[in-house]
Each structure stands twice: as structure tokens, then as C-alpha cells.
N, C-alpha and C. Protein backbone atom coordinates (compact mmCIF):
# COMPACT_ATOMS: atom_id res chain seq x y z
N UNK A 1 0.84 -1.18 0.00
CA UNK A 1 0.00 0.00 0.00
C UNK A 1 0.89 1.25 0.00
N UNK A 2 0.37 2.01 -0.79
CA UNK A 2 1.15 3.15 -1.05
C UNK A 2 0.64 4.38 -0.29
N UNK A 3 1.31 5.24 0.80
CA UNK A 3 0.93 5.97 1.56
C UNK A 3 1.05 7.70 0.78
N UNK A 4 -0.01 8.23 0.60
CA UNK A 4 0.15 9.33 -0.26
C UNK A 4 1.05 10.75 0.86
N UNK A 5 1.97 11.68 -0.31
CA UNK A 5 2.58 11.94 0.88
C UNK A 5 2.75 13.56 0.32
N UNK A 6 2.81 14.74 1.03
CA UNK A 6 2.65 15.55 0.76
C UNK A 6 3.96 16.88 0.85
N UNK A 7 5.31 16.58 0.32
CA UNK A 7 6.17 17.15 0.69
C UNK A 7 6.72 18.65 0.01
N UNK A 8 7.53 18.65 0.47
CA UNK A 8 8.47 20.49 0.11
C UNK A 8 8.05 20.55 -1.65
N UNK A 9 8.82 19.34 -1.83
CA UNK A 9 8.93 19.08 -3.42
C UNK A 9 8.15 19.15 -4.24
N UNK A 10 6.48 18.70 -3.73
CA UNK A 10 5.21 18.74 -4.18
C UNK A 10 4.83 20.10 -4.40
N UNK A 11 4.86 20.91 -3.35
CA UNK A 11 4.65 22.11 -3.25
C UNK A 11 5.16 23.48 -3.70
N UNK A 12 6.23 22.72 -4.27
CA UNK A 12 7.17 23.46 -5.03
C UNK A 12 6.69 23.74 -6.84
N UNK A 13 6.54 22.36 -6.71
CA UNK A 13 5.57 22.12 -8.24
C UNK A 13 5.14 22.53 -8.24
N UNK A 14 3.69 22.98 -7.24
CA UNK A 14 2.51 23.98 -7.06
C UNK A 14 2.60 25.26 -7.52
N UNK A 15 3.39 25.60 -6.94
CA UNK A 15 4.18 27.14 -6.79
C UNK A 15 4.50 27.26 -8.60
N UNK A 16 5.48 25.79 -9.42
CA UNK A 16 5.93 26.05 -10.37
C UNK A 16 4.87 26.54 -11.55
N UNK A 17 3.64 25.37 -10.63
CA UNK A 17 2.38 25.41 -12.15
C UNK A 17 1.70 26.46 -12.04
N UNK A 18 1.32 26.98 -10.72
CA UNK A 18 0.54 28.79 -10.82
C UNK A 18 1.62 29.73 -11.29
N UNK A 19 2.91 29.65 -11.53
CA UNK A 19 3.65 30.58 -12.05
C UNK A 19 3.30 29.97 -13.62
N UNK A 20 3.39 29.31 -13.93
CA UNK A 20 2.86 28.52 -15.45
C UNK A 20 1.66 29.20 -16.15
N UNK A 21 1.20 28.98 -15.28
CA UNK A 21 -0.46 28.96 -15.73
C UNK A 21 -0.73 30.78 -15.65
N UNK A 22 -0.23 31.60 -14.72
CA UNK A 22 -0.07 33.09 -14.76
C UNK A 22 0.58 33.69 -16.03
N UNK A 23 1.72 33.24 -16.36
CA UNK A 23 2.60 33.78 -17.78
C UNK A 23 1.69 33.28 -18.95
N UNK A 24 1.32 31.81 -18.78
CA UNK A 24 0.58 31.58 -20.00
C UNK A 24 -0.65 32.45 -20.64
N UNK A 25 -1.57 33.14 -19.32
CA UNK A 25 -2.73 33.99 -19.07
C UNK A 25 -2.11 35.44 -19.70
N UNK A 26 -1.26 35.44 -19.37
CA UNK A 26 -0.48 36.93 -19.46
C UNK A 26 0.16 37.23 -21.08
N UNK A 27 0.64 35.97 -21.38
CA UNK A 27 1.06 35.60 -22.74
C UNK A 27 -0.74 35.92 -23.88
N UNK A 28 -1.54 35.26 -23.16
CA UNK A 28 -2.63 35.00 -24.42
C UNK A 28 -3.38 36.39 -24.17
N UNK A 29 -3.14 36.78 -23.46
CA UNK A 29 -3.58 38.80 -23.27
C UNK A 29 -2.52 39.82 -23.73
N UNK A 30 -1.73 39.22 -23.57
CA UNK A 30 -0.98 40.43 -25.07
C UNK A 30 -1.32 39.97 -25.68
N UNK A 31 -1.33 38.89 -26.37
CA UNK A 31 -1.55 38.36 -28.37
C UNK A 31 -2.93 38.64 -28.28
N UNK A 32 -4.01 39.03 -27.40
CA UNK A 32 -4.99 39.22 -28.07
C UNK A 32 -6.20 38.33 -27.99
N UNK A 33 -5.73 36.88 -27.64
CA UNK A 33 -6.03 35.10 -27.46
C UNK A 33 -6.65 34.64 -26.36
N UNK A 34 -7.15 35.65 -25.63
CA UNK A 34 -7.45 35.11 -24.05
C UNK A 34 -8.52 34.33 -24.37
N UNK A 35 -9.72 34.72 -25.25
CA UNK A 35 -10.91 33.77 -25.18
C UNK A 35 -10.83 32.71 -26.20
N UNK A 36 -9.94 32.79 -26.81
CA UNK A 36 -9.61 31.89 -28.02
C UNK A 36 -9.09 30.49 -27.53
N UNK A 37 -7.97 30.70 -26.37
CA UNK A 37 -7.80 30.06 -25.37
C UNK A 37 -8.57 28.93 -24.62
N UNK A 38 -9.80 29.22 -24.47
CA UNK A 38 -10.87 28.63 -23.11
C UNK A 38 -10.50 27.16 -23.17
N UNK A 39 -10.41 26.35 -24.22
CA UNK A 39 -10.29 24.72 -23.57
C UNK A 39 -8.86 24.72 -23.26
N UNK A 40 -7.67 25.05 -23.78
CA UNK A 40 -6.28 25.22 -22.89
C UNK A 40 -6.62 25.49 -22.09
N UNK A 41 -7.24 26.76 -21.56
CA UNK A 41 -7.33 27.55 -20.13
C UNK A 41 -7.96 26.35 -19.27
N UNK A 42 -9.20 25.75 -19.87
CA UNK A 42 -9.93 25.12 -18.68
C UNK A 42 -9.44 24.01 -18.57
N UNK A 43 -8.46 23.21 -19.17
CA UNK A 43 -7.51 22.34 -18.79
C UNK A 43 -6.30 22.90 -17.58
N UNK A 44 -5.91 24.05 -17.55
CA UNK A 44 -4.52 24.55 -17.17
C UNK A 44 -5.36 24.27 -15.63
N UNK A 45 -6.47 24.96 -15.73
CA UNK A 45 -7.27 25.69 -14.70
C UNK A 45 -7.67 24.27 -13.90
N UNK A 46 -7.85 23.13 -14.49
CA UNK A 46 -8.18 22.30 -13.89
C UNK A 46 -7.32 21.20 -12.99
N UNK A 47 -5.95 21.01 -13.92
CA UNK A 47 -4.60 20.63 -12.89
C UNK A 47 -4.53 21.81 -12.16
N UNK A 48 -4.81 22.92 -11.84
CA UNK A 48 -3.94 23.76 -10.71
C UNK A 48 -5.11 23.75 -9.74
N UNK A 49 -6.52 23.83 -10.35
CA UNK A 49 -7.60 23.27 -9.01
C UNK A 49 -7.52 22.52 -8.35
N UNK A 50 -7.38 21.28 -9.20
CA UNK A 50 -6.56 19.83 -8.61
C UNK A 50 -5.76 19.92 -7.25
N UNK A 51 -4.60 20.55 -8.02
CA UNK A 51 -3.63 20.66 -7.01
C UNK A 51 -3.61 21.66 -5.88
N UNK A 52 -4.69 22.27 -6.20
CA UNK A 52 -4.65 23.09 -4.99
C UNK A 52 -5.30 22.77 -3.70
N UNK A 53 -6.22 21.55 -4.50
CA UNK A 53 -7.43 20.81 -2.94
C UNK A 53 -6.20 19.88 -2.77
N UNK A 54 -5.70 19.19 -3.50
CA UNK A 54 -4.31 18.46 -2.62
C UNK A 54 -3.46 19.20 -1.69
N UNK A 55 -3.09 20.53 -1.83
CA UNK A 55 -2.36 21.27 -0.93
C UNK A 55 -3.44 21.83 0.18
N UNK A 56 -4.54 22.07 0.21
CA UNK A 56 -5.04 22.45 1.03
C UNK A 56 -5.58 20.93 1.90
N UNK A 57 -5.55 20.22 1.50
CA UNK A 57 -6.04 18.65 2.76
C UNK A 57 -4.68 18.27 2.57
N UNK A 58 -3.44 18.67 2.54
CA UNK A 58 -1.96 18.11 3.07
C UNK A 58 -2.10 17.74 4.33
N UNK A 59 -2.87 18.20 4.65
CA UNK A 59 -2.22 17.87 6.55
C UNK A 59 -3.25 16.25 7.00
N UNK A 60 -3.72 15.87 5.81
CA UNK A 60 -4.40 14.65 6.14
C UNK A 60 -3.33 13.56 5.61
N UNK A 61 -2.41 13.97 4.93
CA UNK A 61 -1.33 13.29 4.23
C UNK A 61 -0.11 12.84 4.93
N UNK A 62 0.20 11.92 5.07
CA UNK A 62 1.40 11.46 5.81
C UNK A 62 2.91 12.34 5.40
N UNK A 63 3.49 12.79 6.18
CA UNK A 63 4.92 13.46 5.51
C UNK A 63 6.07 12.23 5.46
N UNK A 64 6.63 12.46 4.41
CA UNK A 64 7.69 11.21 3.79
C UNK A 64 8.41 10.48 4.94
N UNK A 65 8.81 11.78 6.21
CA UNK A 65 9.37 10.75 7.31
C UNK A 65 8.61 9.58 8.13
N UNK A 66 6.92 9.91 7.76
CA UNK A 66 6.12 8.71 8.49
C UNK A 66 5.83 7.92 7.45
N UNK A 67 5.66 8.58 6.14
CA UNK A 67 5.48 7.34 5.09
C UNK A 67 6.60 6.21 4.89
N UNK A 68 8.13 6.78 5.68
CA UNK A 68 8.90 6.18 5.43
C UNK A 68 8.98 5.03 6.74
N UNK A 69 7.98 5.84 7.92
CA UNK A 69 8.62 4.75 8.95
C UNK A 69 7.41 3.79 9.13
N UNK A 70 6.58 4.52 8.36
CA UNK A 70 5.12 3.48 8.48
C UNK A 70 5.61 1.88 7.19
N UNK A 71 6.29 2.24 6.38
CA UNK A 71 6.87 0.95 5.31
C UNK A 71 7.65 0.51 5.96
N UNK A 72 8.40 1.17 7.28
CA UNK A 72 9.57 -0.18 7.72
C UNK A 72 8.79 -0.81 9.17
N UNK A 73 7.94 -0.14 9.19
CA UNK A 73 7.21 -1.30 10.27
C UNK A 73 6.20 -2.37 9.81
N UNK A 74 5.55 -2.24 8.66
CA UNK A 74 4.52 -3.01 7.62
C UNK A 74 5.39 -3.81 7.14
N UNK A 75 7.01 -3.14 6.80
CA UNK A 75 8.07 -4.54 6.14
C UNK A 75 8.61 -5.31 7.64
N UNK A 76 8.39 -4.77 8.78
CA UNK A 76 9.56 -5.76 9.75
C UNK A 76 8.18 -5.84 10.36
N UNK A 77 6.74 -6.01 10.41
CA UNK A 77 6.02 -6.88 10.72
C UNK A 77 4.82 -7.92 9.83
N UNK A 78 5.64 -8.19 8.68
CA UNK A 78 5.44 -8.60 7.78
C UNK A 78 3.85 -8.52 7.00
N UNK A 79 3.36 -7.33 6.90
CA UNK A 79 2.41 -6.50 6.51
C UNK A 79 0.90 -7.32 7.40
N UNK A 80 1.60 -7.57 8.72
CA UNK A 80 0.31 -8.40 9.36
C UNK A 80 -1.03 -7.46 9.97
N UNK A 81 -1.97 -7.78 9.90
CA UNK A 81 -3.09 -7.06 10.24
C UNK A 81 -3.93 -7.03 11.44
N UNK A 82 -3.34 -6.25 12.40
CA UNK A 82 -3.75 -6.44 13.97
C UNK A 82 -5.20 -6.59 13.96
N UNK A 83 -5.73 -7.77 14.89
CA UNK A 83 -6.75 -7.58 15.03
C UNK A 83 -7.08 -7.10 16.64
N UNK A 84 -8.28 -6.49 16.52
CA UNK A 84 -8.81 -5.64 17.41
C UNK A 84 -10.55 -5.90 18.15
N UNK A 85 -10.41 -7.47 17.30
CA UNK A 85 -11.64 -8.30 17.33
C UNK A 85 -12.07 -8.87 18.81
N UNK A 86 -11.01 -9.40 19.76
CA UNK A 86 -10.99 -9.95 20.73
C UNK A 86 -11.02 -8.71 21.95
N UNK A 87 -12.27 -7.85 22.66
CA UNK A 87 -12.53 -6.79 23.41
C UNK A 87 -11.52 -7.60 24.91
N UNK A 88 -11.66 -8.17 25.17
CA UNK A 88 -10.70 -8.70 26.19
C UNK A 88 -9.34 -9.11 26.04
N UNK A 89 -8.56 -8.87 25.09
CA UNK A 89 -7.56 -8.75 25.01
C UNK A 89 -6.55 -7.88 24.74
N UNK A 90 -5.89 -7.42 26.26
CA UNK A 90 -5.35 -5.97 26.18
C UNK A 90 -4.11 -6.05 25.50
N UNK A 91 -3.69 -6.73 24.65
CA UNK A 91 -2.34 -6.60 23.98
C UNK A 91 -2.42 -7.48 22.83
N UNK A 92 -3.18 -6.59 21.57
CA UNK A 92 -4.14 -7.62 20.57
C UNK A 92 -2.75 -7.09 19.54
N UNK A 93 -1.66 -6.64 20.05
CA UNK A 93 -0.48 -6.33 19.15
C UNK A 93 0.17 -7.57 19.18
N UNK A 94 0.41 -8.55 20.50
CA UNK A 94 1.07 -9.68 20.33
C UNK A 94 0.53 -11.39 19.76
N UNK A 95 -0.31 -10.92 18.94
CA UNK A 95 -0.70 -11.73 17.91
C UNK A 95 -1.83 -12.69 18.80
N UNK A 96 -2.18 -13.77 18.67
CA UNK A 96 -2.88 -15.16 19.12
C UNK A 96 -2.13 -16.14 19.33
N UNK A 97 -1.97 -16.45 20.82
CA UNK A 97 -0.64 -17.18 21.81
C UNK A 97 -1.44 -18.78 21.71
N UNK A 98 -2.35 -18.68 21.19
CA UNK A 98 -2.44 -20.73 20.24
C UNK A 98 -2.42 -20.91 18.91
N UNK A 99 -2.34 -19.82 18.43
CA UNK A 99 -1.59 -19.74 16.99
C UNK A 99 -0.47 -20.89 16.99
């Protein structure tokens, strides 16, 4: 399972594509092209919407240092799936002792 993750780097992109998407706007208003534009535009407009509800629910996103420590505990407990089934058992982390 792949833990989605929301870092510097991501956000940087963000930053790169509203600077993108501003020059491009700025570009088709000198030439004259702004409405000529509209399905480019409402494509441009639609990756940077995109990405902007991804940057604004980041903080529901794991940051790379837990995505990284959440894969080495799923790999060194061999992706096992605690159960939480047994209400009387206060340590349902150490597996089933008649296993």
C-alpha cells in the first residue's frame, strides 16, 4: 500500500504550475487570445484546481518521514493485520498465543 505523501517538493511544483499557468494567461492577453484560449485555459485551470485541494487537505497526508517509517514497520512486521476483534484482550499487538 502506497501511503500518499505531501512534501516540500510537491509544493514546489505547485508554486511552479501557478507561475505557469499566470505567464501563460499573461502571454494570451498580449496576443490578443485570451478567449480563443478557453479549452487550454480550462484544462490549465483544472490541474492547478486539482492541485490546490491536494495542498489544502496536506495535513491529512502522511509526511515522507512517516510514510517512510510506516513501510519499515509493515516490512519488519510482515504487513500483518492487527486484530482488534478480541474486546478482552489488552495486547491484541502480540498476535494469538495458540496460533
Amino acid at each position: 500500500m502506497s501511503e500518499e505523501v505531501y512534501g516540500p517538493e510537491r509544493a514546489q511544483r505547485l508554486v511552479a504550475l501557478l507561475r505557469a499557468l499566470a505567464e501563460r494567461i499573461q502571454e494570451l492577453d498580449r496576443t490578443g487570445r485570451l478567449l480563443d484560449a478557453a479549452p487550454e485555459l480550462q484544462k490549465l485551470l483544472g490541474n492547478a484546481r486539482s492541485e490546490l485541494f491536494h495542498y489544502e487537505v496536506r495535513i491529512t497526508y502522511d509526511t515522507p518521514d512517516v510514510a517512510e517509517s510506516r513501510r519499515i514497520v509493515e516490512e519488519a512486521t510482515g504487513g500483518g493485520d492487527l486484530s482488534l476483534d478480541d474486546p478482552d484482550d489488552d495486547d491484541p499487538w502480540r498476535g494469538d498465543p495458540q496460533a
